[in-house]
Protein backbone atom coordinates (compact mmCIF):
# COMPACT_ATOMS: atom_id res chain seq x y z
CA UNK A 1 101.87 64.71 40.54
CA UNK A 2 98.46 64.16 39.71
CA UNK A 3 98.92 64.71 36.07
CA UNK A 4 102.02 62.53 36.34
CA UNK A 5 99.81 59.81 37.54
CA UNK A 6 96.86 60.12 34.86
CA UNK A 7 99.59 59.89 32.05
CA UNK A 8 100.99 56.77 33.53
CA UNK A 9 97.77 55.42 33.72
CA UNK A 10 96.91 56.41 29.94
CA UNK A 11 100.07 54.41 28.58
CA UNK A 12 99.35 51.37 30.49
CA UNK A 13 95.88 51.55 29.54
CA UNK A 14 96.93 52.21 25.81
CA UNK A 15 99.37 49.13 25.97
CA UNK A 16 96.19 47.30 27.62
CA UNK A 17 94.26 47.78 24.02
CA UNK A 18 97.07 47.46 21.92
CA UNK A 19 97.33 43.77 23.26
CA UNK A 20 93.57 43.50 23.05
CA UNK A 21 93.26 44.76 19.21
CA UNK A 22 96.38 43.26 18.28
CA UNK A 23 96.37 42.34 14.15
CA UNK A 24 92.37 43.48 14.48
CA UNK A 25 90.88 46.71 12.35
CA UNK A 26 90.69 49.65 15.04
CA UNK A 27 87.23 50.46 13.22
CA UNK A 28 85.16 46.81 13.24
CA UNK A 29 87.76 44.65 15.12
CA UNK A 30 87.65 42.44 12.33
CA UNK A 31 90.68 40.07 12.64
CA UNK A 32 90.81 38.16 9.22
CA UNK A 33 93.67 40.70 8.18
CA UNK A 34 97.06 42.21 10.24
CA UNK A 35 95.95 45.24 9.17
CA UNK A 36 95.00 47.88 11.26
CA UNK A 37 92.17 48.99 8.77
CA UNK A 38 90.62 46.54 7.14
CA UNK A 39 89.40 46.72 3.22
CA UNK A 40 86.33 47.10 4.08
CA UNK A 41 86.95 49.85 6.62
CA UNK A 42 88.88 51.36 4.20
CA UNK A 43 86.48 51.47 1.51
CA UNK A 44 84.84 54.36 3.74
CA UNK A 45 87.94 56.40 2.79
CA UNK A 46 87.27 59.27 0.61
CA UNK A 47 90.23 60.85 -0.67
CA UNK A 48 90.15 64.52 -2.10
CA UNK A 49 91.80 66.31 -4.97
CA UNK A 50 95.62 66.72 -5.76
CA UNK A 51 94.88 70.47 -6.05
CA UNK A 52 95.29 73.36 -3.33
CA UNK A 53 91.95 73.29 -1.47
CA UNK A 54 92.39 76.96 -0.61
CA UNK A 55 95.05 79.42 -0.36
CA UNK A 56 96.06 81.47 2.27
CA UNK A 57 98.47 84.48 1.92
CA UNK A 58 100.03 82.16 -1.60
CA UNK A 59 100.69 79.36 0.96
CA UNK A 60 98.84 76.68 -0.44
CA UNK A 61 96.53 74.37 1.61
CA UNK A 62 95.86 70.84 0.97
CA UNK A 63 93.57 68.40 2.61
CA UNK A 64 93.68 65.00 1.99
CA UNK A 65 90.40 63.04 2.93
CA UNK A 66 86.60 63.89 4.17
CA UNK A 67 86.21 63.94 7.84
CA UNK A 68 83.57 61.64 7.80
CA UNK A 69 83.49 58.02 8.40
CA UNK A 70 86.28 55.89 8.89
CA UNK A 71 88.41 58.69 8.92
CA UNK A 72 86.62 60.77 11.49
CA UNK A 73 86.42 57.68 13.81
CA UNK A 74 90.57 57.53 13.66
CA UNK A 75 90.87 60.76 14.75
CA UNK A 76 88.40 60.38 17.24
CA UNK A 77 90.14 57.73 18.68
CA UNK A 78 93.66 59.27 18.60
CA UNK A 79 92.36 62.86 20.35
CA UNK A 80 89.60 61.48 22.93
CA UNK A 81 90.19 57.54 23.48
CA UNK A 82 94.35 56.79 23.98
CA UNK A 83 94.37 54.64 20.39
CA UNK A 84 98.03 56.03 19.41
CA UNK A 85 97.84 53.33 16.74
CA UNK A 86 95.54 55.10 14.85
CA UNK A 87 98.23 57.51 14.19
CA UNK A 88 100.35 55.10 11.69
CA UNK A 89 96.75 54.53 9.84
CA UNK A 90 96.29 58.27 9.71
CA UNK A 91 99.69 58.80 8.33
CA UNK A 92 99.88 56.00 5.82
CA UNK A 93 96.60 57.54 4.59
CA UNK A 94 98.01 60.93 5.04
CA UNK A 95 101.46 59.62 2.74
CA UNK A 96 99.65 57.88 0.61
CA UNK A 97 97.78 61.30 -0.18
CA UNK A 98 101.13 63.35 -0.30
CA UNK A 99 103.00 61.10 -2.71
CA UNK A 100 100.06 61.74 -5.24
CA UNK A 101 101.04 65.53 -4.97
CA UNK A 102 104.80 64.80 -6.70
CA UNK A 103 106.09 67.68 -4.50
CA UNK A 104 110.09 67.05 -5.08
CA UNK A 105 111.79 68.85 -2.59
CA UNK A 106 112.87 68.02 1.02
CA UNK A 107 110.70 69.55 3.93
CA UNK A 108 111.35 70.14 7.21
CA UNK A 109 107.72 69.08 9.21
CA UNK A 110 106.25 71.02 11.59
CA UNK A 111 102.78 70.44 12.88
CA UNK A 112 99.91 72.20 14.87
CA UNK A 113 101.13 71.70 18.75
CA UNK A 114 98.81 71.49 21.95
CA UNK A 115 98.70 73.84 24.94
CA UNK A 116 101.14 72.41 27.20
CA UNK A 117 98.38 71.43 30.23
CA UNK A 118 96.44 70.02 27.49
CA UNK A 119 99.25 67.49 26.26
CA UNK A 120 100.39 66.80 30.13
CA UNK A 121 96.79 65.94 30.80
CA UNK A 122 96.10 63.53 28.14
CA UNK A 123 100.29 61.84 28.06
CA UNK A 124 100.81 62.61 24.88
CA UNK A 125 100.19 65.09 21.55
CA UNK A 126 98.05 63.71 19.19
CA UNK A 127 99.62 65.76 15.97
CA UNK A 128 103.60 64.98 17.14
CA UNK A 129 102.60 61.37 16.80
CA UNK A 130 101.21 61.59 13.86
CA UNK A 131 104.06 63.45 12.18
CA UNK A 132 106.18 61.29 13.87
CA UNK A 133 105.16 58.52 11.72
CA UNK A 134 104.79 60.70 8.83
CA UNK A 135 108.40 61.64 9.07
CA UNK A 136 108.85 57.00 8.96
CA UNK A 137 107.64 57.16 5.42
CA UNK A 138 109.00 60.46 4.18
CA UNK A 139 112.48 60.76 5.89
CA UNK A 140 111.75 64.17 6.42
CA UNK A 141 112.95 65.74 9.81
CA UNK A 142 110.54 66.63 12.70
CA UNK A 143 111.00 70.15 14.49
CA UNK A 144 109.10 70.21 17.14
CA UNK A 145 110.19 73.52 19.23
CA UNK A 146 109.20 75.76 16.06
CA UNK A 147 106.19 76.73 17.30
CA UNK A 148 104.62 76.74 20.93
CA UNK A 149 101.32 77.12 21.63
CA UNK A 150 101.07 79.92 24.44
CA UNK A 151 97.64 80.33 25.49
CA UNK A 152 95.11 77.83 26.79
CA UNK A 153 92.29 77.80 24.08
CA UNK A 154 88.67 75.98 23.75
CA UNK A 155 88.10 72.98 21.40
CA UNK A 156 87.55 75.31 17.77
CA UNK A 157 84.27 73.24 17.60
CA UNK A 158 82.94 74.57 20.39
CA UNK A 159 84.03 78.74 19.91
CA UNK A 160 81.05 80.83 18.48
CA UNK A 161 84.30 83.00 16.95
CA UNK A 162 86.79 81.20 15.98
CA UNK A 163 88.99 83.31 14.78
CA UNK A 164 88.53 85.22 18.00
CA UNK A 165 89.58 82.15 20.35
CA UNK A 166 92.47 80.81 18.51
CA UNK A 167 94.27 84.94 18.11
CA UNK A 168 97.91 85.09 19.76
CA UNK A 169 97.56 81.41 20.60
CA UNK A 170 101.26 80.42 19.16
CA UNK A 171 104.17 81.58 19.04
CA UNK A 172 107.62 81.68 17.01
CA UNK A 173 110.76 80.40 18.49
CA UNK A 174 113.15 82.98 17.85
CA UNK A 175 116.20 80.39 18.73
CA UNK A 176 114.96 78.62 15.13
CA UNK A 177 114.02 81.20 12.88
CA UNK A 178 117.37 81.68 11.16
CA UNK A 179 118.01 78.39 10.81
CA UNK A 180 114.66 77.05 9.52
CA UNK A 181 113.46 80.33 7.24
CA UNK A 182 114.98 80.03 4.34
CA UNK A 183 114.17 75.74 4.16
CA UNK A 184 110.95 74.10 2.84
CA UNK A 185 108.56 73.77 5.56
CA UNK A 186 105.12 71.29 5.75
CA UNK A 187 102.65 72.27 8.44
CA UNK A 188 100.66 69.79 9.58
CA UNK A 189 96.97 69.46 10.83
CA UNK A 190 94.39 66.82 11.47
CA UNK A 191 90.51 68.75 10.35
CA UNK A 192 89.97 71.90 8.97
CA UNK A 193 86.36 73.34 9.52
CA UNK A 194 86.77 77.10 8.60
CA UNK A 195 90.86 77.30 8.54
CA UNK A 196 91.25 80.13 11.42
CA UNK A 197 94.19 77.97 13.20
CA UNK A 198 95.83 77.19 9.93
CA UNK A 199 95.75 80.71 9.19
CA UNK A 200 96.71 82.08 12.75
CA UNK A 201 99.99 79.67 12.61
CA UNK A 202 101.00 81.35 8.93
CA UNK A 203 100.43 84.37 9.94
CA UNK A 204 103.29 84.35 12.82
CA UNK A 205 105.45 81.67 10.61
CA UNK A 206 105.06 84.53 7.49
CA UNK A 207 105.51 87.31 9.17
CA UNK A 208 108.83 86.05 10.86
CA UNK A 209 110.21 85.61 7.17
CA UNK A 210 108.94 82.45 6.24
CA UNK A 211 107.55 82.02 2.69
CA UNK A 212 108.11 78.11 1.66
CA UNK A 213 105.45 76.38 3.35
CA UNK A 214 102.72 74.14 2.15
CA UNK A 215 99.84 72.94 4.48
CA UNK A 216 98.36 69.48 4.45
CA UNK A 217 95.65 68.34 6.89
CA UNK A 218 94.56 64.67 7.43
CA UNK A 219 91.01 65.62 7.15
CA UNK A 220 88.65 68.44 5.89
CA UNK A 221 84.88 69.06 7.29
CA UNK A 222 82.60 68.58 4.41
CA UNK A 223 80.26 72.32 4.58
């Protein structure tokens, strides 16, 4: 009930700011534009290569902007502060990145999903609604009961082993398996520090049978 409640209280406090910021930049509140990210914002964009930014098992990971800046303050305010429209800025930028990749093929999109407490808690999962309006610009479907995330886990910025905390964290539905492993699948992720979710999802995805996947992530941590 409680939960309930505090979800409740996050949309109407989210509909609150949406009527507040309306047609202003979510990063200055600068209102001489209807954009939701302003030139100038956007000028603190830094957009990274075309090319495979590592590869994992031949699955081939892309990032598509620094986590830094204007970009890091987006995703801050989608995970921590209820601003859902930061999402469709995070996508465009996210679709804007993908198109330069001239991948031809149709994908099915899956993305990294939260521990179910976790996404009760908070009213909503930050990475479904940013496929979600991924999926606007693309046309590409959205599964979302793929993949479950089975075990609660602590923020990966805050493990001392990461690859320790995030092990048997997700799981495979077996109900979608044969229908989704022979199709072209896109994972999707916001950061990626040192990779060990990204590679803990392949890992079960591969070793169910599925081999055509590419990863893209919003952001990547500049070492």
């Amino acid at each position: 009930m409680f939960l309930k409640l505090k979800s409740c209280f996050a949309n109407i406090f989210e509909i609150f700011l949406n009527l507040i910021y309306n047609k202003k930049c979510l990063i200055c509140s600068c209102s001489k534009t209807d954009d939701l990210l302003c030139k100038n914002c956007l000028k603190d964009v830094h957009f990274l290569s075309c090319f495979p930014h590592r590869i994992y098992r031949d699955i081939s990971i892309y990032s598509a902007l620094l986590y830094e800046g204007s970009v890091k303050k987006l995703i801050q305010m989608l995970k921590f502060f209820h601003r859902k429209s930061s999402s469709k800025v995070l996508a465009s930028l996210l679709y804007s990145y993908f198109k330069k990749l001239n991948l031809n093929e149709d994908y099915i999109i899956i993305y990294l999903p939260s521990y179910f407490l976790k996404t009760a808690q908070k009213g909503y999962e930050h990475m479904f609604l940013i496929a979600r309006e991924f999926s606007k610009y693309t046309g590409f479907k959205i599964e979302k009961n793929l993949i479950k995330k089975i075990k609660y886990t602590i923020p990966q910025y805050k493990a001392k082993n990461r690859i320790q905390n995030i092990k048997n964290s997700f799981k495979i539905n077996q109900k979608y398996i044969d229908k989704y492993k022979n199709k072209n699948i896109i994972l999707l992720d916001d950061i990626t520090t040192s990779g060990a979710t990204i590679n803990e999802i392949l890992d079960c995805l591969i070793n169910e049978g599925f081999k055509k996947i590419i990863c893209l992530t919003i952001s990547k941590v500049q070492k």
